[in-house]
Protein backbone atom coordinates (compact mmCIF):
# COMPACT_ATOMS: atom_id res chain seq x y z
CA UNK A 1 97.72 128.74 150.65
CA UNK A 2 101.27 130.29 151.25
CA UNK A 3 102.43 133.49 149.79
CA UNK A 4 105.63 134.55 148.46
CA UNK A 5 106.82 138.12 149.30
CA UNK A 6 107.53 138.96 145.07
CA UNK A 7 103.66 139.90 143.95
CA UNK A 8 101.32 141.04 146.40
CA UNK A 9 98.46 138.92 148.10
CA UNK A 10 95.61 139.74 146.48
CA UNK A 11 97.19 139.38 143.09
CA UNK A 12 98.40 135.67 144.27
CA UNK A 13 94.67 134.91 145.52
CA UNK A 14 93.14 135.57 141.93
CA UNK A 15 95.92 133.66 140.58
CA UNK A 16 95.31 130.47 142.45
CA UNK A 17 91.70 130.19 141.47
CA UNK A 18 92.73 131.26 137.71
CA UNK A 19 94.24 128.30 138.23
CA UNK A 20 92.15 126.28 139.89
CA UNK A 21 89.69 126.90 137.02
CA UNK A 22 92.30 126.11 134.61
CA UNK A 23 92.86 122.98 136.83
CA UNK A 24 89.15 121.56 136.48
CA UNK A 25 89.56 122.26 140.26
CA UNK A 26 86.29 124.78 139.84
CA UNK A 27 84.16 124.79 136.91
CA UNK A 28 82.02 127.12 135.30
CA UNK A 29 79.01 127.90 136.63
CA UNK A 30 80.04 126.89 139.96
CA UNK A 31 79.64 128.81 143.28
CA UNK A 32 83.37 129.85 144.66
CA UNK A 33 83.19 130.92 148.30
CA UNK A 34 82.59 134.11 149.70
CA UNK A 35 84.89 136.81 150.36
CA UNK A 36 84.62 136.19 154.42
CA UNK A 37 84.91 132.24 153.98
CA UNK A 38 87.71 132.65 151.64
CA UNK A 39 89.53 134.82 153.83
CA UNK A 40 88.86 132.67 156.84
CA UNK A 41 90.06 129.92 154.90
CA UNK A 42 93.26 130.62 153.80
CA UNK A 43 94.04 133.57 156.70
CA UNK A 44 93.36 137.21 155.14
CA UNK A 45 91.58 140.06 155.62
CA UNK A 46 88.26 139.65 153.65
CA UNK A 47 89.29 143.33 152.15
CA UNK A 48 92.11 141.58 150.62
CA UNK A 49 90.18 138.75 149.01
CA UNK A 50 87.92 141.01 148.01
CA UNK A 51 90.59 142.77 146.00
CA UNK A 52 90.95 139.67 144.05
CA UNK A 53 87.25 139.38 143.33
CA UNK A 54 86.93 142.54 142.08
CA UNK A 55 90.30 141.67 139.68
CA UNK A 56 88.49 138.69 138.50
CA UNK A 57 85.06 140.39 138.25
CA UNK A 58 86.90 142.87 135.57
CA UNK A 59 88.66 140.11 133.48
CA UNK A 60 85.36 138.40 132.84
CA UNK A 61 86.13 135.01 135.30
CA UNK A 62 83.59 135.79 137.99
CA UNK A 63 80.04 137.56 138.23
CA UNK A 64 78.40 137.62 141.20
CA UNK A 65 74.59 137.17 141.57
CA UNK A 66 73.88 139.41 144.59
CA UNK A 67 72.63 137.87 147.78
CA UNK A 68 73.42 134.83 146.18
CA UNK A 69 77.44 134.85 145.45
CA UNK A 70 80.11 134.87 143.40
CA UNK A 71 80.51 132.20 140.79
CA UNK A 72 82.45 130.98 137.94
CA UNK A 73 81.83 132.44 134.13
CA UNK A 74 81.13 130.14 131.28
CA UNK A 75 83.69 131.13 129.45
CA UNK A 76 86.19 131.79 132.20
CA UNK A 77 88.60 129.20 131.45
CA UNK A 78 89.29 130.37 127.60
CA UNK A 79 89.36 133.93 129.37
CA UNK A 80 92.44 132.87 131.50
CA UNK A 81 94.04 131.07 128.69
CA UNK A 82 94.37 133.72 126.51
CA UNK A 83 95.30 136.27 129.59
CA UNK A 84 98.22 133.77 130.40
CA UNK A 85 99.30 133.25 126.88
CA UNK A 86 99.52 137.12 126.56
CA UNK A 87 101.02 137.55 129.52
CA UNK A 88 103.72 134.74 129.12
CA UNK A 89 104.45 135.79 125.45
CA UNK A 90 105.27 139.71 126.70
CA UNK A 91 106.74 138.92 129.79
CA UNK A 92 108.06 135.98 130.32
CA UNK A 93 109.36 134.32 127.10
CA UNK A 94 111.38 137.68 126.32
CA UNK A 95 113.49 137.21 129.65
CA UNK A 96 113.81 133.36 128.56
CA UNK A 97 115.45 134.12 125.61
CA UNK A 98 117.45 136.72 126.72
CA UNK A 99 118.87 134.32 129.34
CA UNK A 100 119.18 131.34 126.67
CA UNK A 101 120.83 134.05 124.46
CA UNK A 102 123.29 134.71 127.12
CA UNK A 103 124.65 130.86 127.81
CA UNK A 104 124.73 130.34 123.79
CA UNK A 105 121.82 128.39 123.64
CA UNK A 106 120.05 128.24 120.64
CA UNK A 107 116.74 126.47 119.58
CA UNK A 108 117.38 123.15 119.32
CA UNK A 109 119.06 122.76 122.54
CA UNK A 110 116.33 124.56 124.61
CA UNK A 111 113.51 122.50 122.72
């Protein structure tokens, strides 16, 4: 996995298995790996992927069955969806059309 220097680690580990899940790459009910094999596997501290556990924990896209590990929620996929199409709608498409605003282009042209 490479990171970019723009968002921090941990939020760009619990991004890639969003989308990995979105992907088909992981599906629910399945066991992801643990926080050390994780780590080990892409090269960072367990702490950090632990950060991104604990992100997805809270948003409903992992539970973890202690002892056991963590694994992917039933209903995870339709949890990201609607977390990305929130997210794109207030942050993203604003800046789009600000820009498309800016070099005259209107609807028809950007469609």
């Amino acid at each position: 996995m490479e990171f970019s220097d723009n968002k921090p680690i941990y939020i760009q580990i619990s991004d890639g298995l969003s989308e990995q899940v979105l992907a088909g790459k992981i599906l629910p009910g399945e066991r992801i790996p643990s926080v050390r094999e994780w780590g080990a596997t892409i090269g960072v501290n367990p702490n950090t992927v632990a950060r991104s556990y604990d992100i997805l924990t809270e948003t409903g896209v992992i539970y973890q069955k202690r002892g056991i590990g963590f694994f992917v929620c039933e209903d995870a996929k339709e949890k990201i969806l609607a977390s990305e199409k929130r997210r794109f709608i207030e942050e993203e498409l604003p800046a789009i059309i600000k820009r498309a605003s800016l070099l005259g282009l209107d609807l028809k042209q950007l469609i």
